[in-house]
PDB file of N, CA and C in Angstrom:
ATOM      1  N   UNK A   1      81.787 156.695 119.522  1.00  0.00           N
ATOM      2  CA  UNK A   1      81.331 156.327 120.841  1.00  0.00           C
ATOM      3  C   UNK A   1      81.663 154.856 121.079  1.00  0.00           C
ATOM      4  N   UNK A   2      82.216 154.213 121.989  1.00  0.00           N
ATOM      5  CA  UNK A   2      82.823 153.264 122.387  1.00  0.00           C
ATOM      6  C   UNK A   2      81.646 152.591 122.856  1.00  0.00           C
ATOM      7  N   UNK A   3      81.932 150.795 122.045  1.00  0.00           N
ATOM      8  CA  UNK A   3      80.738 150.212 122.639  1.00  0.00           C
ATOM      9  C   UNK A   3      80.901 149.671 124.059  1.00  0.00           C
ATOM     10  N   UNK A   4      79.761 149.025 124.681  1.00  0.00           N
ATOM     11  CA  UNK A   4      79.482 149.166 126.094  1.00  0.00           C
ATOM     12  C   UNK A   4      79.615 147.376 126.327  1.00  0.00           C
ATOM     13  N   UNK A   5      79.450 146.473 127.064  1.00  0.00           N
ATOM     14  CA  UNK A   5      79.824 145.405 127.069  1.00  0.00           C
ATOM     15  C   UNK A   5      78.925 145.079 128.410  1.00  0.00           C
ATOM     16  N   UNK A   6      77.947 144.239 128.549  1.00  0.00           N
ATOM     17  CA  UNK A   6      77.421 144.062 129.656  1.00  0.00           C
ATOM     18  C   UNK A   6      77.434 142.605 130.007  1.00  0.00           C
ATOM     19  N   UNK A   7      78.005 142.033 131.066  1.00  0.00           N
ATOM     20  CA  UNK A   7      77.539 140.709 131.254  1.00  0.00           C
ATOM     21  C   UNK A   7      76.151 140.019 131.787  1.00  0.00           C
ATOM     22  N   UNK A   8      75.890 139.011 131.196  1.00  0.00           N
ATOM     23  CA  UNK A   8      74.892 138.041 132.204  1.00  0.00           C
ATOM     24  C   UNK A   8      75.080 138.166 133.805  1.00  0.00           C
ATOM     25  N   UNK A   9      73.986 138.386 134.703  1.00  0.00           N
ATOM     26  CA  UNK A   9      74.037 138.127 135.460  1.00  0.00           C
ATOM     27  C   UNK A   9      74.445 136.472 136.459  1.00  0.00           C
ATOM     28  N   UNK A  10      74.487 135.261 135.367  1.00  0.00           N
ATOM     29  CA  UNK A  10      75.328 134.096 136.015  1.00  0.00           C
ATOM     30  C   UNK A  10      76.885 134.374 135.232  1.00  0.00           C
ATOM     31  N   UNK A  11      77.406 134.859 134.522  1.00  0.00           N
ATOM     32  CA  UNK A  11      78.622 134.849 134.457  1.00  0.00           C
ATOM     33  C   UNK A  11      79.621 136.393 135.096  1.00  0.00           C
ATOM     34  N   UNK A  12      78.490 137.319 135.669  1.00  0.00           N
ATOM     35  CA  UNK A  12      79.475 137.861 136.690  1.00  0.00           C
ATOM     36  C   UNK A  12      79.403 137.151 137.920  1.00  0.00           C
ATOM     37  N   UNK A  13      78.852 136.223 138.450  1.00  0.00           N
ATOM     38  CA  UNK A  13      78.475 135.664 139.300  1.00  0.00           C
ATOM     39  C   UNK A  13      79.478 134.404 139.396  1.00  0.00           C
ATOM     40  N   UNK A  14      79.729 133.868 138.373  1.00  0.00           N
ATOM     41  CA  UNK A  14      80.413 132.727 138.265  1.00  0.00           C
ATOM     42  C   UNK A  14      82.489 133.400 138.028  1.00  0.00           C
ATOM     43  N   UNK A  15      82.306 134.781 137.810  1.00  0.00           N
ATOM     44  CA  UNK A  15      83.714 135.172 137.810  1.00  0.00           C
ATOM     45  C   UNK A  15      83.887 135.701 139.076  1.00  0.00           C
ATOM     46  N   UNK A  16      82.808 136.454 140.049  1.00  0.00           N
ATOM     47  CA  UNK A  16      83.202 136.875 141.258  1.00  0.00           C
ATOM     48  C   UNK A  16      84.086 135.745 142.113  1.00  0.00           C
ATOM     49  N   UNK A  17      82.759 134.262 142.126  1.00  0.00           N
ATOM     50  CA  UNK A  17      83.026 133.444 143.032  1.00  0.00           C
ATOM     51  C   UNK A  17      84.423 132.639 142.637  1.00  0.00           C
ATOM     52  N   UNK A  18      85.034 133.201 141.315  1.00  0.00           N
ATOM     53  CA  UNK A  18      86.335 132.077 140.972  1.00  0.00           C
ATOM     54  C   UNK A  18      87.539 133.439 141.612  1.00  0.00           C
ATOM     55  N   UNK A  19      87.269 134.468 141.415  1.00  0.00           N
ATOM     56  CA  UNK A  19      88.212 135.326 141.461  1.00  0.00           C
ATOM     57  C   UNK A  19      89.232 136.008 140.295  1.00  0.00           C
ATOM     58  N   UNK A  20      88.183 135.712 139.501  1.00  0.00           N
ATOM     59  CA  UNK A  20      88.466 136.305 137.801  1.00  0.00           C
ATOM     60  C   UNK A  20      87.904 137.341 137.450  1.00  0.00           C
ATOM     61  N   UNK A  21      87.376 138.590 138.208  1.00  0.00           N
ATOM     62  CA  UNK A  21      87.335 139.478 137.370  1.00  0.00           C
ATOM     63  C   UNK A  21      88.069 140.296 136.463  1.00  0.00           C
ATOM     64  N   UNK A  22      89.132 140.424 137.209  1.00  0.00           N
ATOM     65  CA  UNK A  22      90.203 141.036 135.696  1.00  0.00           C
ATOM     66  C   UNK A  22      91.477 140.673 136.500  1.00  0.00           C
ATOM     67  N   UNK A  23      92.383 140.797 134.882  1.00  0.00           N
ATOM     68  CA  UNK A  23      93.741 140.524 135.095  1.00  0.00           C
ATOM     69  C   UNK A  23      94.506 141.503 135.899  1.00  0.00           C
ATOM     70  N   UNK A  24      95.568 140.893 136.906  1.00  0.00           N
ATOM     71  CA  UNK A  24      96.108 142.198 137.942  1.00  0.00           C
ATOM     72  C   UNK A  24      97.015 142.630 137.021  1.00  0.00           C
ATOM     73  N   UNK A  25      97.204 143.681 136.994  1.00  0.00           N
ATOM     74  CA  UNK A  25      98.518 145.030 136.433  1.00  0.00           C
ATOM     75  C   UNK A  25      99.591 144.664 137.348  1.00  0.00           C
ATOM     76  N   UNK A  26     101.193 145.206 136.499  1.00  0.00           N
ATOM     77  CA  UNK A  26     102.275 144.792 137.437  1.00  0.00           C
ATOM     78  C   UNK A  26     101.946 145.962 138.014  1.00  0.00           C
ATOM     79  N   UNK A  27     102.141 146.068 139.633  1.00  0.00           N
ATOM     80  CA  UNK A  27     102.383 147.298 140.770  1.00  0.00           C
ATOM     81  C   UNK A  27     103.448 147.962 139.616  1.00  0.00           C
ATOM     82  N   UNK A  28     104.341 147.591 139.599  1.00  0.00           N
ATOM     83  CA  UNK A  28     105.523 149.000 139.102  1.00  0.00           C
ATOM     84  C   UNK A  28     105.416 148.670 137.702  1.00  0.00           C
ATOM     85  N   UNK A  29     105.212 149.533 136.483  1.00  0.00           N
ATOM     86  CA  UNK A  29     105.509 149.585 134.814  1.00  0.00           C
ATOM     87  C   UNK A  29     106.852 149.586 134.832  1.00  0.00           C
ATOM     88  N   UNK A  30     107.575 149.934 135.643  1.00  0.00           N
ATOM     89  CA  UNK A  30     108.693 150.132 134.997  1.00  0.00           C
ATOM     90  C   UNK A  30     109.633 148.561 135.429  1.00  0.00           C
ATOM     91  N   UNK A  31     109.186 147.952 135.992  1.00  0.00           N
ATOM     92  CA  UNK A  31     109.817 146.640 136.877  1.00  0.00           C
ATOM     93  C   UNK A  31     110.480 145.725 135.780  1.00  0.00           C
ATOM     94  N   UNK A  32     111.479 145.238 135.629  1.00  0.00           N
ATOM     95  CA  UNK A  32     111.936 144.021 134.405  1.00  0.00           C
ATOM     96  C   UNK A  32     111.286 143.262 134.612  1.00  0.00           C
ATOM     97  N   UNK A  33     111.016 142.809 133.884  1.00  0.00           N
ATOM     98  CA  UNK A  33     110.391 141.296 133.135  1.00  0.00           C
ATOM     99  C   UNK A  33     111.452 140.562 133.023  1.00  0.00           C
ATOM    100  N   UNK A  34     111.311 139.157 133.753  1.00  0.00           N
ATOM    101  CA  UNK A  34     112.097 138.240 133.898  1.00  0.00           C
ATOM    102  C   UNK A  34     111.483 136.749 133.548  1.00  0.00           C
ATOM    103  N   UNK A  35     111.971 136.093 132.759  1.00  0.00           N
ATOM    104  CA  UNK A  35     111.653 134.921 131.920  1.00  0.00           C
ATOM    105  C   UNK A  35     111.242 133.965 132.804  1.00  0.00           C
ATOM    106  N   UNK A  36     110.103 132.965 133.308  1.00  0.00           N
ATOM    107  CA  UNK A  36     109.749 131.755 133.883  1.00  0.00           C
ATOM    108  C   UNK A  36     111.000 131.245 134.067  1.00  0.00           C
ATOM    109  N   UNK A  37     110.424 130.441 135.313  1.00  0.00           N
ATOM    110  CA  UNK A  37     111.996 129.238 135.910  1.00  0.00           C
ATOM    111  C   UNK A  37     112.260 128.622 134.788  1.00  0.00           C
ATOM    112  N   UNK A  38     111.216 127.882 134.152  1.00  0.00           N
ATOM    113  CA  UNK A  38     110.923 127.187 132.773  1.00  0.00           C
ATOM    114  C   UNK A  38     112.057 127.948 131.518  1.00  0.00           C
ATOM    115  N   UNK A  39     111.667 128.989 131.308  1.00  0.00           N
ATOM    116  CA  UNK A  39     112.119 129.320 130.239  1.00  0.00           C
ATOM    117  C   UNK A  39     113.641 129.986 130.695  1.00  0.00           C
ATOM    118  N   UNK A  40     114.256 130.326 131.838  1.00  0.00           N
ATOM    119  CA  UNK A  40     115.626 130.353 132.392  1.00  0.00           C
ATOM    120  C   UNK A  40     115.439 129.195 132.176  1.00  0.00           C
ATOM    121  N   UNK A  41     115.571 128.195 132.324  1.00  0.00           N
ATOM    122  CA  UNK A  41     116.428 126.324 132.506  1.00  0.00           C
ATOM    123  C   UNK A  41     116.502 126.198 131.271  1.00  0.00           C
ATOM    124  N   UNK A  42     115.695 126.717 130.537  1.00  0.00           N
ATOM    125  CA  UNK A  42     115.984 126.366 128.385  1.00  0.00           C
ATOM    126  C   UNK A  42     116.917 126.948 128.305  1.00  0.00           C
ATOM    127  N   UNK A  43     117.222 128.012 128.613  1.00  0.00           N
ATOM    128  CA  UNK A  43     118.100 129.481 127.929  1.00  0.00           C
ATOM    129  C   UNK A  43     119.808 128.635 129.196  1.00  0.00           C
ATOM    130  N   UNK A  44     119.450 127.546 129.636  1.00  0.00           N
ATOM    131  CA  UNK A  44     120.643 127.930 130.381  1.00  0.00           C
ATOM    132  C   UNK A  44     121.250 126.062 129.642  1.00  0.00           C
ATOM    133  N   UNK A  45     120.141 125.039 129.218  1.00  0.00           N
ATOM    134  CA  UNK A  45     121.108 124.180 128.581  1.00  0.00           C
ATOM    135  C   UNK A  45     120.947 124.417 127.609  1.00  0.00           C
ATOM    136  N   UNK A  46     120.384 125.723 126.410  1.00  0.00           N
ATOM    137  CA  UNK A  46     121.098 125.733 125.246  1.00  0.00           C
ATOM    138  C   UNK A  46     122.723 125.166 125.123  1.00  0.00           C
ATOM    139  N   UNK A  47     123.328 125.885 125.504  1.00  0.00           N
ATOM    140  CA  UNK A  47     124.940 125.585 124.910  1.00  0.00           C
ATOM    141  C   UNK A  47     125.350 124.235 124.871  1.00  0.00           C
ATOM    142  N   UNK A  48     125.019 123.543 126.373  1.00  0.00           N
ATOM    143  CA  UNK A  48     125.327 121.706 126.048  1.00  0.00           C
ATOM    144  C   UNK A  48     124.245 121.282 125.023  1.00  0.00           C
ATOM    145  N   UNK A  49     123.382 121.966 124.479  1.00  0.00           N
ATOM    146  CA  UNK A  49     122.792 120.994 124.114  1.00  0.00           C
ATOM    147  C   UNK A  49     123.406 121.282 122.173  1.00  0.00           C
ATOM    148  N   UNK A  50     123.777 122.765 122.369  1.00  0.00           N
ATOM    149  CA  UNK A  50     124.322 123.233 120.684  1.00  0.00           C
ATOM    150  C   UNK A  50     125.273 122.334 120.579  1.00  0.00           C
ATOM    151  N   UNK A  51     126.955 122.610 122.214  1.00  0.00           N
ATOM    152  CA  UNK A  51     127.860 121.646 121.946  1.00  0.00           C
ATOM    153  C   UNK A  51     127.678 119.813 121.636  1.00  0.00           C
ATOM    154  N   UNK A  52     126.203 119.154 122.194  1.00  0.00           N
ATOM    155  CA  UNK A  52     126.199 118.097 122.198  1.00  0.00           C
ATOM    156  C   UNK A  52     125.843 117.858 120.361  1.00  0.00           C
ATOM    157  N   UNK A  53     125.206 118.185 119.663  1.00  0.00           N
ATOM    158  CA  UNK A  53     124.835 118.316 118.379  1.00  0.00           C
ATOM    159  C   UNK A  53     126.130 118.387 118.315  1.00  0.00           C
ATOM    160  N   UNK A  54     127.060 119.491 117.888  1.00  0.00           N
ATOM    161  CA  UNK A  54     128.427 120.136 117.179  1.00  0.00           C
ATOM    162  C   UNK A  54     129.168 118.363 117.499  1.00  0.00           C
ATOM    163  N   UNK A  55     129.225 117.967 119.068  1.00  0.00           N
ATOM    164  CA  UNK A  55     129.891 116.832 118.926  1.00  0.00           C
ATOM    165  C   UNK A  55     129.680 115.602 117.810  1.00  0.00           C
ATOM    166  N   UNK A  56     128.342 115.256 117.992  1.00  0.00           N
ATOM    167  CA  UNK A  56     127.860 114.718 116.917  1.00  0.00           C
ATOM    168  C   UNK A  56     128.096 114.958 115.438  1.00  0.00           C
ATOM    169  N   UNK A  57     128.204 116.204 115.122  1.00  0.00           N
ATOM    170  CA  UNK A  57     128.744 115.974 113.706  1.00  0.00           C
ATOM    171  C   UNK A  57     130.046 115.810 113.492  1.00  0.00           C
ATOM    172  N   UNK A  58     130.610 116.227 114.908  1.00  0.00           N
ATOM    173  CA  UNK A  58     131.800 116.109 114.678  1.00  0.00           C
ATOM    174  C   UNK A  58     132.721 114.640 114.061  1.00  0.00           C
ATOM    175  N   UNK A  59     131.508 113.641 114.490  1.00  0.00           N
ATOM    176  CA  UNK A  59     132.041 112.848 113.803  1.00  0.00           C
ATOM    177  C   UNK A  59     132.289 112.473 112.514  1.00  0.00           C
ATOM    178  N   UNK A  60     131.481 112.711 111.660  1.00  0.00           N
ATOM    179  CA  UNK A  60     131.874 112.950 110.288  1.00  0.00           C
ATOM    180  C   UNK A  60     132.569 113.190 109.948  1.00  0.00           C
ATOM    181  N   UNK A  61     133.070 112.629 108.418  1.00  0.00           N
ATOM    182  CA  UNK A  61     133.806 113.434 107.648  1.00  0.00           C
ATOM    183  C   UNK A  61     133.626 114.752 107.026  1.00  0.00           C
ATOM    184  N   UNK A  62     134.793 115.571 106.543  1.00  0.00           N
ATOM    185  CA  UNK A  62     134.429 116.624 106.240  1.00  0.00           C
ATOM    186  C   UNK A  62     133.295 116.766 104.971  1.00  0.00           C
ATOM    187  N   UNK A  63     133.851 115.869 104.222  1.00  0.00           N
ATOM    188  CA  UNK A  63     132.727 115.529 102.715  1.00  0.00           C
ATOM    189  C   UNK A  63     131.357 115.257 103.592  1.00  0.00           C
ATOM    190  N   UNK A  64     131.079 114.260 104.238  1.00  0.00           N
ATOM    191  CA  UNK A  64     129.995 114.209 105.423  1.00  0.00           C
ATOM    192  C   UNK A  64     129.838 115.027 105.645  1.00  0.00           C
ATOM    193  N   UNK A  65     130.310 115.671 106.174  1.00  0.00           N
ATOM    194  CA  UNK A  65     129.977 117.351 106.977  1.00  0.00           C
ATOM    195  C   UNK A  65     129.222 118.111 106.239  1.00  0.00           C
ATOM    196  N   UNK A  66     130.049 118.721 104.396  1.00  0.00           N
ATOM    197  CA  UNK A  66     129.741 119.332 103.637  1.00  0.00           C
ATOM    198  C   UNK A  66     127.870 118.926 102.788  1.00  0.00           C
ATOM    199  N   UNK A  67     128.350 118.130 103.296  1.00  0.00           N
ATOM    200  CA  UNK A  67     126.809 117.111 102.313  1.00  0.00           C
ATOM    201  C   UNK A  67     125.144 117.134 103.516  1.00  0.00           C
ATOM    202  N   UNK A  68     125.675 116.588 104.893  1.00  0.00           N
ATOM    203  CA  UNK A  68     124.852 117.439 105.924  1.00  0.00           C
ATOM    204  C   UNK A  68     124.281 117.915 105.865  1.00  0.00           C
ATOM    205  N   UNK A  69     125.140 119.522 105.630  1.00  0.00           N
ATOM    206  CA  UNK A  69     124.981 120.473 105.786  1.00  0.00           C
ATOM    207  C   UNK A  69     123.718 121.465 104.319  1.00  0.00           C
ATOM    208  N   UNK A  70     124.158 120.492 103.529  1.00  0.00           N
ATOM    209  CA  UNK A  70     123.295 121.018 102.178  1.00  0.00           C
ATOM    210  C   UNK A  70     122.230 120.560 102.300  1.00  0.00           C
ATOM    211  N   UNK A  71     122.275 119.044 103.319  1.00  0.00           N
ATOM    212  CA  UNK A  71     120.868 118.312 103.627  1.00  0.00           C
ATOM    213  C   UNK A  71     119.934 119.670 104.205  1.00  0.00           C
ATOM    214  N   UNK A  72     120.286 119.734 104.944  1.00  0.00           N
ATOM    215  CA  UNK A  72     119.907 120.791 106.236  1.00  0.00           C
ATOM    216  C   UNK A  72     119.540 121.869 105.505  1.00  0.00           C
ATOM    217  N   UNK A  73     119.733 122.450 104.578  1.00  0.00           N
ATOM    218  CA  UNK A  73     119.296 123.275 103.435  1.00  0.00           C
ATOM    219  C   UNK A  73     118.031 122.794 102.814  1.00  0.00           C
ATOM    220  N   UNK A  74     118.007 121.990 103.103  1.00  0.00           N
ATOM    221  CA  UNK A  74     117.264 121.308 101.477  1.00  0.00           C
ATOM    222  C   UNK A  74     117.160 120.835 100.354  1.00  0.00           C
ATOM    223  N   UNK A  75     118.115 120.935 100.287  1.00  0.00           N
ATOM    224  CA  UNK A  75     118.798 120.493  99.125  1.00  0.00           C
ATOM    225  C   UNK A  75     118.486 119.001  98.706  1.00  0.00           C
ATOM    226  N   UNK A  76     118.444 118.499  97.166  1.00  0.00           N
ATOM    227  CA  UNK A  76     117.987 117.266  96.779  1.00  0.00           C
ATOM    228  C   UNK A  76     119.533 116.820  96.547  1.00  0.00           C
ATOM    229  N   UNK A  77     119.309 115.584  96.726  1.00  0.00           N
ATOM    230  CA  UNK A  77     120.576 114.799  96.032  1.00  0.00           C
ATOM    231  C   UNK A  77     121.592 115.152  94.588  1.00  0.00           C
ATOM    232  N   UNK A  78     120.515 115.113  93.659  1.00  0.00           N
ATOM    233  CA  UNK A  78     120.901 116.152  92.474  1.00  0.00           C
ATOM    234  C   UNK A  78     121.433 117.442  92.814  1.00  0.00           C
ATOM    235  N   UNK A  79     120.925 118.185  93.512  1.00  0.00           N
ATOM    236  CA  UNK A  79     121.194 119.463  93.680  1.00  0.00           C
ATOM    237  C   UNK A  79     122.483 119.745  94.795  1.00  0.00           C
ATOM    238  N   UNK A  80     122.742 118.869  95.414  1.00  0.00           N
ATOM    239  CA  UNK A  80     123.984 118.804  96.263  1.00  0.00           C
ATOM    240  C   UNK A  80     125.013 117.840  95.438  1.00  0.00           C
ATOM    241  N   UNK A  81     124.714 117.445  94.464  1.00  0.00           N
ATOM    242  CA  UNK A  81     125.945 116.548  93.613  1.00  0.00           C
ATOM    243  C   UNK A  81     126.761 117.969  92.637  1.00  0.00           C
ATOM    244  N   UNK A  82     125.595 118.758  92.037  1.00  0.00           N
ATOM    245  CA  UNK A  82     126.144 120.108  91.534  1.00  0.00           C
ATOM    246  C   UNK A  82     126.793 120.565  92.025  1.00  0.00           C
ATOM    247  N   UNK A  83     126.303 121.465  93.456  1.00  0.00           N
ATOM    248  CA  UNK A  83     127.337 121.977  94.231  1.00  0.00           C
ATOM    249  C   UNK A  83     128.270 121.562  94.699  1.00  0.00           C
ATOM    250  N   UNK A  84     128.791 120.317  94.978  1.00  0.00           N
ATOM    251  CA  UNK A  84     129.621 119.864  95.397  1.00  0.00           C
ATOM    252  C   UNK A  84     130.509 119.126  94.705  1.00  0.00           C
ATOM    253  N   UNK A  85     130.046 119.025  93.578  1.00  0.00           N
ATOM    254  CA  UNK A  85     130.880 118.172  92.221  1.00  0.00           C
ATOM    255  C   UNK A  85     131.185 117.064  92.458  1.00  0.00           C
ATOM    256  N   UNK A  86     129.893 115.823  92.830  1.00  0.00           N
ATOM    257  CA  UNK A  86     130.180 114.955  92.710  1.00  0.00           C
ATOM    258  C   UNK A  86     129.110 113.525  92.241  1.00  0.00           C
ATOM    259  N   UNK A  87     128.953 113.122  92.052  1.00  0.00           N
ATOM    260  CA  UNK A  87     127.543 112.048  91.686  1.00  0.00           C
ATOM    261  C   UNK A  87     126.561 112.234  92.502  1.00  0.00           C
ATOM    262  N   UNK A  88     125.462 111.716  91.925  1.00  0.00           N
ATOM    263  CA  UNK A  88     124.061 111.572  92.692  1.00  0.00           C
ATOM    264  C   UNK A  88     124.223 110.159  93.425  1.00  0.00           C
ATOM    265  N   UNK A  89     124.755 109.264  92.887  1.00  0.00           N
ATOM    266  CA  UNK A  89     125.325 107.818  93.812  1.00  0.00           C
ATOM    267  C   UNK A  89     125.646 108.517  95.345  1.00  0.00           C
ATOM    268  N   UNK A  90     127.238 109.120  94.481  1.00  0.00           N
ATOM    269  CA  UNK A  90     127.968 109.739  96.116  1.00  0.00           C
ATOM    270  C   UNK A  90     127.263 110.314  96.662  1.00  0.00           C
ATOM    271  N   UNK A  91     126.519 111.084  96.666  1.00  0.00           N
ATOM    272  CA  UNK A  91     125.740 111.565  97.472  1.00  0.00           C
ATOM    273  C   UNK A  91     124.779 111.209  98.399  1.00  0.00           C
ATOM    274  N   UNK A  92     124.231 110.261  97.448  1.00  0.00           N
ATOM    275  CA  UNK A  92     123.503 108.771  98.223  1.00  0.00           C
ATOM    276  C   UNK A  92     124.339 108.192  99.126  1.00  0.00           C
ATOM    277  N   UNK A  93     125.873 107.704  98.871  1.00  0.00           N
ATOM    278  CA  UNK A  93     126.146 106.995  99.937  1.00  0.00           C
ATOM    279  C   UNK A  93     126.427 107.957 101.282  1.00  0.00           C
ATOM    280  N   UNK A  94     127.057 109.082 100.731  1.00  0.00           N
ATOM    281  CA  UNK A  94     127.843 110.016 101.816  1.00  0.00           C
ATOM    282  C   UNK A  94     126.856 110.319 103.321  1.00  0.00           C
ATOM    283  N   UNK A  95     125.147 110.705 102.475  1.00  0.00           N
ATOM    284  CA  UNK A  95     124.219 110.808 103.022  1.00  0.00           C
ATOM    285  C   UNK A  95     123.803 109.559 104.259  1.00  0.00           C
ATOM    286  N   UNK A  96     123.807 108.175 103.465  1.00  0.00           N
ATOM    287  CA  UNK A  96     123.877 106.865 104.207  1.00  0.00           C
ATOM    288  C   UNK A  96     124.843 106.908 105.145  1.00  0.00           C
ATOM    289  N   UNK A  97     125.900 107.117 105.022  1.00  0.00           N
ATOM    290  CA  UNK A  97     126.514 107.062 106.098  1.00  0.00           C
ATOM    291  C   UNK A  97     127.037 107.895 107.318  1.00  0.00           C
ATOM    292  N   UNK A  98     126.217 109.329 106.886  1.00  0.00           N
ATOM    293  CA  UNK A  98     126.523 109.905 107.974  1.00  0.00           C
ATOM    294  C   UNK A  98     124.909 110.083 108.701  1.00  0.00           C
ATOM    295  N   UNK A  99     123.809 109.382 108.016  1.00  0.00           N
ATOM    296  CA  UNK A  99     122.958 108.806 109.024  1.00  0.00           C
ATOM    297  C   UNK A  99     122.901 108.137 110.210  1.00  0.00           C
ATOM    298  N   UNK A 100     124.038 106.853 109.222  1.00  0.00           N
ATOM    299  CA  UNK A 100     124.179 105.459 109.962  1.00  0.00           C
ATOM    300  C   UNK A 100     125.176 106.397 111.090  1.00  0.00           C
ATOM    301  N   UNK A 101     125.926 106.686 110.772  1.00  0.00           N
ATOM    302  CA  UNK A 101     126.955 107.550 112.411  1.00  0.00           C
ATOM    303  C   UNK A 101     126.330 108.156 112.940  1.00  0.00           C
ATOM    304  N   UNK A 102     125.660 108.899 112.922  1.00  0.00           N
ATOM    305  CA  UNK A 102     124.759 109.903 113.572  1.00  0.00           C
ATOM    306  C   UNK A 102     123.831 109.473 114.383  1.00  0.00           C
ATOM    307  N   UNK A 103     123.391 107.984 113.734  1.00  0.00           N
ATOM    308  CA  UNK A 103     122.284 107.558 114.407  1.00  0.00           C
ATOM    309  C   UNK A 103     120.916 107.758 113.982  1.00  0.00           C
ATOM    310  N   UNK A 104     120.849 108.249 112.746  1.00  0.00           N
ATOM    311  CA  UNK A 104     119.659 108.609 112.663  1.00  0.00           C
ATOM    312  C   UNK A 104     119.232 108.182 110.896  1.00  0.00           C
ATOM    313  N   UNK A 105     117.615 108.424 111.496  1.00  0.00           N
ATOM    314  CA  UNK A 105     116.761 107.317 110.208  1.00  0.00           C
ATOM    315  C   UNK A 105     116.337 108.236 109.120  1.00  0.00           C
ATOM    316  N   UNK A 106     116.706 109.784 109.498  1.00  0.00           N
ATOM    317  CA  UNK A 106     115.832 109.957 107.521  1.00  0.00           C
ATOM    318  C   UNK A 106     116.824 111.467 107.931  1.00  0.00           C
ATOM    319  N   UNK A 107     116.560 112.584 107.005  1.00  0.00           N
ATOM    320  CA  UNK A 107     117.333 113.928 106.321  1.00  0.00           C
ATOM    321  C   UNK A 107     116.327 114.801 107.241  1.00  0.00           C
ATOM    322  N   UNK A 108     115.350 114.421 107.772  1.00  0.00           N
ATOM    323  CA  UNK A 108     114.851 115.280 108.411  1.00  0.00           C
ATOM    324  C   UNK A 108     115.284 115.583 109.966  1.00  0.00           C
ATOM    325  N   UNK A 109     115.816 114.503 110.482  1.00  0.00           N
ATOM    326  CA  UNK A 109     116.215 114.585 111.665  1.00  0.00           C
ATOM    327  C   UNK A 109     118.302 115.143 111.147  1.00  0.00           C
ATOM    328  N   UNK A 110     118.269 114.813 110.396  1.00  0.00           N
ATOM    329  CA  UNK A 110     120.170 115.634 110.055  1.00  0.00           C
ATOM    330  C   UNK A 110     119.606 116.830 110.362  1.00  0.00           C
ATOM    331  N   UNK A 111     118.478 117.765 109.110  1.00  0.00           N
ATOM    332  CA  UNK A 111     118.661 118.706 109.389  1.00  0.00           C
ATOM    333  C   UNK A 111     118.356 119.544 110.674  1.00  0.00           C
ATOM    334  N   UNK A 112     117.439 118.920 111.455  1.00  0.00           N
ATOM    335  CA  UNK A 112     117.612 119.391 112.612  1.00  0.00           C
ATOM    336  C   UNK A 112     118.367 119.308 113.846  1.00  0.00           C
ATOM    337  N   UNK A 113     119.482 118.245 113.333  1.00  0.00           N
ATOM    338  CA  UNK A 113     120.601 118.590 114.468  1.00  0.00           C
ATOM    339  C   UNK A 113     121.471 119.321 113.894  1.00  0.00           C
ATOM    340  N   UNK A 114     121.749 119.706 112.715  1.00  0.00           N
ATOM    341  CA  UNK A 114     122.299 120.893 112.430  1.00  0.00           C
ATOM    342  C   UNK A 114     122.142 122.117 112.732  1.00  0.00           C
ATOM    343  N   UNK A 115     120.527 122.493 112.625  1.00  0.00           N
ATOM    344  CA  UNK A 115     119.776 123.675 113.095  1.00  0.00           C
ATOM    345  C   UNK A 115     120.805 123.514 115.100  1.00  0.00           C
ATOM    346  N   UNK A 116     120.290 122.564 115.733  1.00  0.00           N
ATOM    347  CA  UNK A 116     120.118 122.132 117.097  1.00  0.00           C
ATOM    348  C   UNK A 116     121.668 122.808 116.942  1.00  0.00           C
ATOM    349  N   UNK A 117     122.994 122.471 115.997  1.00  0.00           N
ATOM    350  CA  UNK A 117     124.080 122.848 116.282  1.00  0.00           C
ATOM    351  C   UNK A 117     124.332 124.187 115.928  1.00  0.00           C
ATOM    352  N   UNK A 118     123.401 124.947 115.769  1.00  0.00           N
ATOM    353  CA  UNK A 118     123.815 126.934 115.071  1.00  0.00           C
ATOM    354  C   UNK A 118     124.477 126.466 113.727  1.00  0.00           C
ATOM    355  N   UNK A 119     124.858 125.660 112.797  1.00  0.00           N
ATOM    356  CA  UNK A 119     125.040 125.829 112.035  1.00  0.00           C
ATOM    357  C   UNK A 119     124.845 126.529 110.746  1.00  0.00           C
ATOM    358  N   UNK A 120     123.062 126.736 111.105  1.00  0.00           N
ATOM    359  CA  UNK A 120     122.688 127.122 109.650  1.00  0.00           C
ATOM    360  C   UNK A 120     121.821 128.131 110.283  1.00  0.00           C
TER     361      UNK A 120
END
């Protein structure tokens, strides 16, 4: 048996006078659903905003690129010198400097203009 739900007499009172008694149903079920102006204007500068990232790395070098990109993983310094066969120094600098080009102050913001570029 389904329980029963009764309100206070000041809070049906206080939903009549706002015009909240219940949520309206769409007229037609079968009608598309179409995304907020809001959320069309996201869905429509995705691409400049993937291509504006992609430009950005584009500046890098490819070793830059490759090292990035492991940032953006997660990857530790150690653990991207393995894969990539090369020092934990190099890695340090490669990292430094495709900050300093990029513009940016720590591995957390690389990896999210990578994400920002579909890369990963």
């Amino acid at each position: 048996m389904p329980a029963t739900f009764r309100q206070s007499a000041p809070v049906s009172r206080a939903r009549s006078a706002s015009g909240a008694s219940r949520a309206a149903a769409p007229s037609d079920p079968n009608a598309e659903i179409r995304p907020s102006a809001p959320a069309a204007a996201a869905e429509r500068r995705q691409p400049s905003r993937i291509d504006a990232a992609r430009r950005l790395l584009g500046e890098l070098t490819d070793r830059e690129h490759e090292v990035v990109l492991a940032v953006a993983r997660g990857l530790s310094n150690r653990q991207i010198g393995r894969e990539l066969s090369m020092t934990e120094t190099t890695v340090k600098a490669h990292v430094s400097r495709a900050l300093a080009k990029l513009r940016l102050s720590n591995r957390v913001q690389a990896a999210v203009l990578v994400h920002e570029a579909a890369l990963l």
